[in-house]
N, C-alpha and C. Protein backbone atom coordinates (compact mmCIF):
# COMPACT_ATOMS: atom_id res chain seq x y z
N UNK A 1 140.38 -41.24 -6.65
CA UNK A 1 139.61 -40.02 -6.85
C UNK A 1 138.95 -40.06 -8.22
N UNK A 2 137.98 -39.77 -8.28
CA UNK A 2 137.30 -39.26 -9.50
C UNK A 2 137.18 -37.97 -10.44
N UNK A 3 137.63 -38.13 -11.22
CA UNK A 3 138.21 -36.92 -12.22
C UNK A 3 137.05 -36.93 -13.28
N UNK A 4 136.58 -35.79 -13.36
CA UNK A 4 135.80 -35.42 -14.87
C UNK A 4 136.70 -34.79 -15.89
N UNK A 5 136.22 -36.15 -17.14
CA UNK A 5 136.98 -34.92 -18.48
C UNK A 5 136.17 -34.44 -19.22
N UNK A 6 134.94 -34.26 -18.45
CA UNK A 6 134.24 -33.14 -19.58
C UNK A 6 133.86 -31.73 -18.78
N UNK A 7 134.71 -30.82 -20.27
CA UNK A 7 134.61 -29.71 -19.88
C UNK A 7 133.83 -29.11 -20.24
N UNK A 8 133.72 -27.75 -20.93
CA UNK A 8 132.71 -27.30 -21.74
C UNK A 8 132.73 -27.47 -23.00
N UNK A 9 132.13 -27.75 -23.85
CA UNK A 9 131.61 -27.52 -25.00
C UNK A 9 132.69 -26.58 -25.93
N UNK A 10 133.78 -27.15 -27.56
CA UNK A 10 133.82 -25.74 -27.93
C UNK A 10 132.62 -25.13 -28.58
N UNK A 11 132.49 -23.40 -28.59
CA UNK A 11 131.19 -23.22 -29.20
C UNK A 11 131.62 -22.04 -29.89
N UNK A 12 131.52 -22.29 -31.13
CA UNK A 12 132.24 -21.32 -32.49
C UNK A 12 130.58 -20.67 -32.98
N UNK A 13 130.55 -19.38 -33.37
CA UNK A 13 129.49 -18.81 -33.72
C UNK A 13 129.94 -17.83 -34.81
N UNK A 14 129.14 -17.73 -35.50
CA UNK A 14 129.40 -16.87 -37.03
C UNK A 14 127.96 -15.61 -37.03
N UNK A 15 128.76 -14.68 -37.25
CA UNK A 15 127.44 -13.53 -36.68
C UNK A 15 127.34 -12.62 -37.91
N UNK A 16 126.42 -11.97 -38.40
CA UNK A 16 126.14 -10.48 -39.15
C UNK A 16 125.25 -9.56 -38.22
N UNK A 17 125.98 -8.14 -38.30
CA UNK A 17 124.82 -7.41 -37.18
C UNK A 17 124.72 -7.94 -36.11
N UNK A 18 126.11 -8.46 -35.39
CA UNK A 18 125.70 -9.60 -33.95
C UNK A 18 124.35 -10.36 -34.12
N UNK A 19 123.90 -10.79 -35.25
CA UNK A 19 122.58 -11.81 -34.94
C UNK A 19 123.55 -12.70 -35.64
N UNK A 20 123.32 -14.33 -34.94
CA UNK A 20 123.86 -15.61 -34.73
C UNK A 20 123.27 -15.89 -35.99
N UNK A 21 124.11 -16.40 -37.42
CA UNK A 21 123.48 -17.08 -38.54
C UNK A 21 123.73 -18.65 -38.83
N UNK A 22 124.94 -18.85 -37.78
CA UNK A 22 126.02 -20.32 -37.59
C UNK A 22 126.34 -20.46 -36.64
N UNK A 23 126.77 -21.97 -36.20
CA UNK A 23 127.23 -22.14 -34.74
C UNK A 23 127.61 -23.70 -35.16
N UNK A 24 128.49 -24.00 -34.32
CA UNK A 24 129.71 -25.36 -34.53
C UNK A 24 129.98 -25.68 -32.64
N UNK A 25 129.28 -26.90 -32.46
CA UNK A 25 129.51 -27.47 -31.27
C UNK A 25 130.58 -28.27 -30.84
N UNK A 26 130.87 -28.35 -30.75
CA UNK A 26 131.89 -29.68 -30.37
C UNK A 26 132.22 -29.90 -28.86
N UNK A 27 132.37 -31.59 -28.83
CA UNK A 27 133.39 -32.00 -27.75
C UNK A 27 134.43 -31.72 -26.94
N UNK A 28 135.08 -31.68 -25.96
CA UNK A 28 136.49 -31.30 -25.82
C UNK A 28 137.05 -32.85 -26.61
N UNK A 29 138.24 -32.44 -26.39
CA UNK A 29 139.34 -33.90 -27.29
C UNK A 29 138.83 -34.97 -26.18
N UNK A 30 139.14 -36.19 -26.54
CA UNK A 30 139.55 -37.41 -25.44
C UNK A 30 140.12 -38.45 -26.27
N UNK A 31 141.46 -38.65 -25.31
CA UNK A 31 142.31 -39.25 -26.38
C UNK A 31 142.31 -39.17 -27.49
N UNK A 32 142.43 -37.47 -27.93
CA UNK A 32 143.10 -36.99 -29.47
C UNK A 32 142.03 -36.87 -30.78
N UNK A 33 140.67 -37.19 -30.07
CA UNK A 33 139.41 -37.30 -30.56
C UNK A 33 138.66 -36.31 -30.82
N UNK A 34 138.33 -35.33 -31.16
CA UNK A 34 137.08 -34.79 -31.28
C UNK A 34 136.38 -34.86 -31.68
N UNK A 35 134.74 -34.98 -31.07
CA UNK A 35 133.53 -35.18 -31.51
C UNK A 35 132.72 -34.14 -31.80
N UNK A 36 132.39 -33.68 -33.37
CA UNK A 36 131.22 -32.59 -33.50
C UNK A 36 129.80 -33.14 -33.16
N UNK A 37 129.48 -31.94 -32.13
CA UNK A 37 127.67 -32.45 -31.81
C UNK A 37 126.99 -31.77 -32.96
N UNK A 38 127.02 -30.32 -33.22
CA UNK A 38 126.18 -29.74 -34.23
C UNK A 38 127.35 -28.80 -34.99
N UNK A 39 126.46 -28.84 -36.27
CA UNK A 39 126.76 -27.52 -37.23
C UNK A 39 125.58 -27.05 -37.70
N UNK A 40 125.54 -25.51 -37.52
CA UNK A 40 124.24 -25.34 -38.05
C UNK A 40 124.40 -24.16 -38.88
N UNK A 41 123.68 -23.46 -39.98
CA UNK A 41 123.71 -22.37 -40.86
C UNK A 41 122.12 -21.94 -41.07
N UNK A 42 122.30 -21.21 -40.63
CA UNK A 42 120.48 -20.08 -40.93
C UNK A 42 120.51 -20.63 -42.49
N UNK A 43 119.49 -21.11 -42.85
CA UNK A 43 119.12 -21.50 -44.49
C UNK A 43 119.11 -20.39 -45.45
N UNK A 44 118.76 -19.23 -44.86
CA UNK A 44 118.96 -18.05 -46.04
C UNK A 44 121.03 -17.28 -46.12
N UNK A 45 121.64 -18.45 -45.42
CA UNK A 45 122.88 -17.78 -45.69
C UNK A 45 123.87 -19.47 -45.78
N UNK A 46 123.05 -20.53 -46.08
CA UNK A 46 123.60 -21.53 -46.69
C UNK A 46 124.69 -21.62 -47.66
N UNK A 47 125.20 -22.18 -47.99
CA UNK A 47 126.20 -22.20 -49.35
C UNK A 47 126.67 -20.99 -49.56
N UNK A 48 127.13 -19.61 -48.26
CA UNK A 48 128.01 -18.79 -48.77
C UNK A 48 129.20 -19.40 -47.99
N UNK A 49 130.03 -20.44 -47.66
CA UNK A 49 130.82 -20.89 -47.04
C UNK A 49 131.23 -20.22 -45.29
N UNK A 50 129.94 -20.24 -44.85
CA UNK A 50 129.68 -20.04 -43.23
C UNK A 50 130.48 -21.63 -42.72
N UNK A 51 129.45 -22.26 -43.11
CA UNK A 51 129.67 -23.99 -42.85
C UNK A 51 131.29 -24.20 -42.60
N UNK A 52 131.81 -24.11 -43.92
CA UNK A 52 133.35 -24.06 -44.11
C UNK A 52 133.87 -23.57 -43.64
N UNK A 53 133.88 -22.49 -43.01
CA UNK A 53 134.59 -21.23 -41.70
C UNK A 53 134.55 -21.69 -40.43
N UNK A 54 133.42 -21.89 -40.20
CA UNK A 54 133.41 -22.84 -39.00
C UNK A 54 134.34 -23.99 -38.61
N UNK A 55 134.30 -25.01 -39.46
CA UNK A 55 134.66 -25.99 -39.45
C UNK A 55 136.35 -25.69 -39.55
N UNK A 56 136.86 -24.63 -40.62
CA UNK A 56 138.07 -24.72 -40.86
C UNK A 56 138.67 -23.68 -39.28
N UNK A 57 137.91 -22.81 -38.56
CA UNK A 57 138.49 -22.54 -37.20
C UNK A 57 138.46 -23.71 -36.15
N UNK A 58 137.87 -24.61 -36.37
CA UNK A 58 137.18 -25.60 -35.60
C UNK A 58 138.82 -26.27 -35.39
N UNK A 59 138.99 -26.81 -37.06
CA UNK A 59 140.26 -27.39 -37.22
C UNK A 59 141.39 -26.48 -36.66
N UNK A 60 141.46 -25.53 -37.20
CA UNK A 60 142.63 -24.61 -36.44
C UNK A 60 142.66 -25.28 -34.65
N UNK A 61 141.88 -24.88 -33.96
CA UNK A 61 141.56 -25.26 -32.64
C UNK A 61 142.16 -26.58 -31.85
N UNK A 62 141.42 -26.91 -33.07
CA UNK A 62 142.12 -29.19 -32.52
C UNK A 62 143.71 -29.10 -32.95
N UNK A 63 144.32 -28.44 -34.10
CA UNK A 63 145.51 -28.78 -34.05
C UNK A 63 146.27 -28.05 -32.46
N UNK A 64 145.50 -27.07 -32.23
CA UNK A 64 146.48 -26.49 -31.17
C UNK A 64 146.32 -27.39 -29.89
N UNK A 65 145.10 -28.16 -30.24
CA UNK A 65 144.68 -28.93 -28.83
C UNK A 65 145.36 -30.41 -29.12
N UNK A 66 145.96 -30.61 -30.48
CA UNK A 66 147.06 -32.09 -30.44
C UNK A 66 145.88 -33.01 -30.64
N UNK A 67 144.61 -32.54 -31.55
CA UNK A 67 143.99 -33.61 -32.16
C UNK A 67 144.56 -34.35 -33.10
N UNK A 68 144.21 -35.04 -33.22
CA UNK A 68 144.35 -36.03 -34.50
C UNK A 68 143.45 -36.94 -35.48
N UNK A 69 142.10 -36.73 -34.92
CA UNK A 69 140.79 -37.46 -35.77
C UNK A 69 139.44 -36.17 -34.81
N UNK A 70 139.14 -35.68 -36.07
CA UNK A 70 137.85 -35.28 -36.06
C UNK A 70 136.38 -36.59 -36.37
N UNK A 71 135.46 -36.20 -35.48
CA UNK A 71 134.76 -37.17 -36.25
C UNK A 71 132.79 -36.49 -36.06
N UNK A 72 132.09 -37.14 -36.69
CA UNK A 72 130.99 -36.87 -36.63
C UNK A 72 129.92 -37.48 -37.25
N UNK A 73 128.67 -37.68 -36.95
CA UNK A 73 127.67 -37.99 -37.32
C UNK A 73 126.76 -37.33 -38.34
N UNK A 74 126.52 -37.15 -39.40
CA UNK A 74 125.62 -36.92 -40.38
C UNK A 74 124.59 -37.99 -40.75
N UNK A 75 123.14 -37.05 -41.56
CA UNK A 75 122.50 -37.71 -42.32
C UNK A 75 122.59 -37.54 -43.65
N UNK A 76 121.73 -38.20 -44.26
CA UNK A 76 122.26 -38.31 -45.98
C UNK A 76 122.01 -37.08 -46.74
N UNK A 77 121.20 -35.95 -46.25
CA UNK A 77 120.78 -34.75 -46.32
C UNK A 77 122.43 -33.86 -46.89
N UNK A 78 123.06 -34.06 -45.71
CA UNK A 78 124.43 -33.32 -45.39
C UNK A 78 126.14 -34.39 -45.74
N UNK A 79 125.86 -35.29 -46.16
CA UNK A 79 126.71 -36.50 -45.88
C UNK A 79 127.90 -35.51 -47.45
N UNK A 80 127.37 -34.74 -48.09
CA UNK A 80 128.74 -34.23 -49.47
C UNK A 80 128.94 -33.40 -48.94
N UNK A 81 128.38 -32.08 -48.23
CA UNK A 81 128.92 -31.30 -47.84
C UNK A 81 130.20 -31.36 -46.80
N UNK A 82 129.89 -32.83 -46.07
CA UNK A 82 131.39 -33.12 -45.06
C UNK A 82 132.41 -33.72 -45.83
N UNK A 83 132.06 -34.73 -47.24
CA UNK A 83 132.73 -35.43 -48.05
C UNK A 83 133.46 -34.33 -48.51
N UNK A 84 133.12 -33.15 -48.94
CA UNK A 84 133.76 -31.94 -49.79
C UNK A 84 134.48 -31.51 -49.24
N UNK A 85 134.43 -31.74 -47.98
CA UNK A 85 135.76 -31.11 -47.10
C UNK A 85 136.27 -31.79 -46.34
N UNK A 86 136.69 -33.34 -47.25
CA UNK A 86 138.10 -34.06 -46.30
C UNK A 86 137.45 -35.23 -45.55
N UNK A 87 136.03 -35.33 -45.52
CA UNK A 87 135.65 -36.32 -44.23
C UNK A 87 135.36 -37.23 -44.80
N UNK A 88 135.39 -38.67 -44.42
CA UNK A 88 135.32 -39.85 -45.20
C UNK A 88 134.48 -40.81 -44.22
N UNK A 89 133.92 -41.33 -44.51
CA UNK A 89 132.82 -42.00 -44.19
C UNK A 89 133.14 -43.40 -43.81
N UNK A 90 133.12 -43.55 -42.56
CA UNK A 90 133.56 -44.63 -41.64
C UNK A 90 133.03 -46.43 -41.04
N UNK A 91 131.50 -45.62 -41.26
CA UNK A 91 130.32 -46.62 -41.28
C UNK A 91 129.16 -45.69 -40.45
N UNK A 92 127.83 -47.11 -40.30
CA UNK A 92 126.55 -46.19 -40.94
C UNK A 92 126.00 -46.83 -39.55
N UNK A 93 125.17 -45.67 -38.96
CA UNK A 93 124.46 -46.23 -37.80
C UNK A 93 122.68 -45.81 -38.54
N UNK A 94 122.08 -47.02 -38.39
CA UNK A 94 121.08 -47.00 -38.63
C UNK A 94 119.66 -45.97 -37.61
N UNK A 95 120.32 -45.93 -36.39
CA UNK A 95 119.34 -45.58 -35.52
C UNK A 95 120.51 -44.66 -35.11
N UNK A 96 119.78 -42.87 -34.97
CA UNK A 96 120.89 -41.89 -34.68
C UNK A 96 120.00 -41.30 -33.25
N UNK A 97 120.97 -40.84 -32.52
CA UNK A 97 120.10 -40.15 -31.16
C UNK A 97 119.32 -38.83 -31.59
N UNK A 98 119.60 -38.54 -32.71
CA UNK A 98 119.26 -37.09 -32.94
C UNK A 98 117.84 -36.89 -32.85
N UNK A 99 116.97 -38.11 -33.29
CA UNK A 99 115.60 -38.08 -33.06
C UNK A 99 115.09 -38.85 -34.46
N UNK A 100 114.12 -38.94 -34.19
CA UNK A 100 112.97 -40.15 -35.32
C UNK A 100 112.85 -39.81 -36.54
N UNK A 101 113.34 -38.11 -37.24
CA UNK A 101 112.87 -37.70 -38.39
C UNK A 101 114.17 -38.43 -39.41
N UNK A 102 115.51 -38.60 -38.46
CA UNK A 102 116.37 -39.11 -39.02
C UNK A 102 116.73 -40.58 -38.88
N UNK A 103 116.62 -41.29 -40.11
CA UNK A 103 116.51 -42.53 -39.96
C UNK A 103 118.10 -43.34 -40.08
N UNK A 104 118.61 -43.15 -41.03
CA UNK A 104 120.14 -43.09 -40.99
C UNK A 104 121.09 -42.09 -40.85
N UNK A 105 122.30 -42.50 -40.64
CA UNK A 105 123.58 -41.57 -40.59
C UNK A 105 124.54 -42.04 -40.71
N UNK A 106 125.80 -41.12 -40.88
CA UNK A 106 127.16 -41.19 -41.18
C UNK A 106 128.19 -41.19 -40.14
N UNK A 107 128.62 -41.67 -40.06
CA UNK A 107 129.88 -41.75 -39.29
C UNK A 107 131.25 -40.95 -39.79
N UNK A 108 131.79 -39.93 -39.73
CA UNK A 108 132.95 -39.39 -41.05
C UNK A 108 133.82 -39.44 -39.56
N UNK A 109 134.81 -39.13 -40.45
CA UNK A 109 136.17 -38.40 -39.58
C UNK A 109 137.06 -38.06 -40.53
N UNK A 110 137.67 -36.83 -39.98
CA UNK A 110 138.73 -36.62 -41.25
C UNK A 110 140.10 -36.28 -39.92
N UNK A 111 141.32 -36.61 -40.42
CA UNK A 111 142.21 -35.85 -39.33
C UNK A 111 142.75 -34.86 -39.37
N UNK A 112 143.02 -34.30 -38.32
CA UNK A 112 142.94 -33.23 -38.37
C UNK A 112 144.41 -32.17 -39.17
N UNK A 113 143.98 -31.41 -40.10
CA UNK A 113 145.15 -30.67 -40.92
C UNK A 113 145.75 -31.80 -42.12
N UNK A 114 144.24 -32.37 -42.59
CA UNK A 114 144.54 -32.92 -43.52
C UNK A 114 143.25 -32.57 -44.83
């Protein structure tokens, strides 16, 4: 039989006035894995630690789900802001799916509740 393990998407959102200013995509686990697809922050509410909220419920989440390696793709744009919080840089894919404006990226992972 054929079994799918993909479920939905987690999808974490950060709101003022119910309008959406952040949002944190992720993978479900597979084998103890989670993969972030996006993080995103409205630019006029950048650097009030939205980013960091996200990410640190994100983590809450995977420990309950028995993760053990977060991981994700960045460009060099964003590559300290994941360094600043634990993620370490794994190796470098030259060509990213994200599209043509981005020419390199990061590979991080940090584990999880560390």
């Amino acid at each position: 039989a054929v079994k799918s393990y993909f479920q939905e998407p987690i999808k974490l959102g950060a709101f003022i006035n119910n309008s959406l200013i952040g949002f944190l995509i992720a993978i479900n686990p597979i084998g103890g894995v989670l993969f972030i697809i996006w993080l995103a922050v409205d630019q006029a509410y950048q650097k009030k630690g939205i980013g960091t909220n996200l990410l640190a419920k994100l983590e809450e989440k995977a420990l309950q789900m028995g993760v053990h390696n977060i991981q994700l793709q960045s460009d060099e744009r964003t590559i300290k802001f994941y360094e600043s919080r634990g993620f370490e840089k794994i190796g470098l894919d030259k060509v990213l799916s994200c599209g043509p404006s981005i020419s390199s990226g990061w590979e991080s992972k940090r584990k999880a509740g560390s």
